[in-house]
Protein backbone atom coordinates (compact mmCIF):
# COMPACT_ATOMS: atom_id res chain seq x y z
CA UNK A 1 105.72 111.02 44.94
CA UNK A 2 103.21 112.99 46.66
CA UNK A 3 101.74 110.27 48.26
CA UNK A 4 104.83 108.89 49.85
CA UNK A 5 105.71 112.38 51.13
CA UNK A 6 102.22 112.20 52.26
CA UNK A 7 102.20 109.09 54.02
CA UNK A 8 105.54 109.70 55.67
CA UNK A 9 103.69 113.62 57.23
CA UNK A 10 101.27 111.84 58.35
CA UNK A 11 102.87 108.37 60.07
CA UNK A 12 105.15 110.52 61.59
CA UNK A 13 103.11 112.02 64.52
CA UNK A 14 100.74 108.74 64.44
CA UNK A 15 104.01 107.25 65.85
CA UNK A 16 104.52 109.54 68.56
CA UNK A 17 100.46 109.71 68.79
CA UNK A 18 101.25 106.04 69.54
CA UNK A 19 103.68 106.13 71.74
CA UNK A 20 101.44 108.55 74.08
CA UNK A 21 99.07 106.28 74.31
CA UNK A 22 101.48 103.32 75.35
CA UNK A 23 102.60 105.62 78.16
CA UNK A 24 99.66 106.50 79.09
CA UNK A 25 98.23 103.32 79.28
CA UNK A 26 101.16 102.07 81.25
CA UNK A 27 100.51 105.02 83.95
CA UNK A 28 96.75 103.44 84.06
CA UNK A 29 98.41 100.52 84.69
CA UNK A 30 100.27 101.57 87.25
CA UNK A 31 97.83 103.04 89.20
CA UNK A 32 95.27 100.40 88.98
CA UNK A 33 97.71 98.09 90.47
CA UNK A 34 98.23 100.88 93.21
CA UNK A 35 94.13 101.02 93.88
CA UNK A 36 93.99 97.41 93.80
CA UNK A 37 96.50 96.97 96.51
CA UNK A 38 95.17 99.70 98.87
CA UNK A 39 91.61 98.46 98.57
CA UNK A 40 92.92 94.49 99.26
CA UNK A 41 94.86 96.06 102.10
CA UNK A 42 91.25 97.57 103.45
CA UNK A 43 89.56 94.75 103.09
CA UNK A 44 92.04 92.76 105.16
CA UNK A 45 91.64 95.63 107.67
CA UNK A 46 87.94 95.10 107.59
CA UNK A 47 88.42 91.16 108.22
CA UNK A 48 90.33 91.56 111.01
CA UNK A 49 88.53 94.27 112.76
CA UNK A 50 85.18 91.91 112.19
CA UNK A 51 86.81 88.95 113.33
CA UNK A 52 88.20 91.49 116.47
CA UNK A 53 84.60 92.65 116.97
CA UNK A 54 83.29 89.17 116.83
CA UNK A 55 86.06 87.73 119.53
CA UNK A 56 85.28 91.00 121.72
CA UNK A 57 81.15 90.57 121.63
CA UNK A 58 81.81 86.40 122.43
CA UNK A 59 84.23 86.83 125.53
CA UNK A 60 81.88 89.76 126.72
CA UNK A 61 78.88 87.30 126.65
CA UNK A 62 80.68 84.47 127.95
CA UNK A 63 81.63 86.65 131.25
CA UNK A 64 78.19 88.35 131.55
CA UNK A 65 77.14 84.88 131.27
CA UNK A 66 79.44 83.32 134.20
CA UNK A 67 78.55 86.25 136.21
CA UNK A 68 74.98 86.15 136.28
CA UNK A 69 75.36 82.20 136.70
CA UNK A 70 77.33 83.34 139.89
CA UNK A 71 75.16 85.58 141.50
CA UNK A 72 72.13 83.33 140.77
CA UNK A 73 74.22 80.63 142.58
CA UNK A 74 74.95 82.45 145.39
């Protein structure tokens, strides 16, 4: 009989122990997810600002290009 009594002291709070954990876990979760999407949505910052800074350095070379073509023509 003591052992049942026992037992039941003891499962009692495991179960809520339990259940912490759970919630817990799912409030990791949660915020993983949340880190994950910020850092994807910095990364496709960084793309684009690369692929801007690699568009911006071309067209600036192409037109120091046509101008010194120009003035060597002239």
């Amino acid at each position: 009989m003591k052992n049942k009594k026992l037992q039941k002291l003891i499962q009692k709070p495991l179960r809520f122990h339990h259940q912490d954990i759970h919630e817990e876990l799912e409030e990791i979760k949660e915020q993983l997810n949340y880190v994950i999407c910020q850092m994807q949505v910095m990364q496709q910052r960084i793309d684009e600002q690369q692929q801007d800074s690699v568009l911006r350095v071309s067209e600036h070379d192409d037109t120091l290009r046509g101008q010194n073509f120009g003035l060597g023509s002239k």
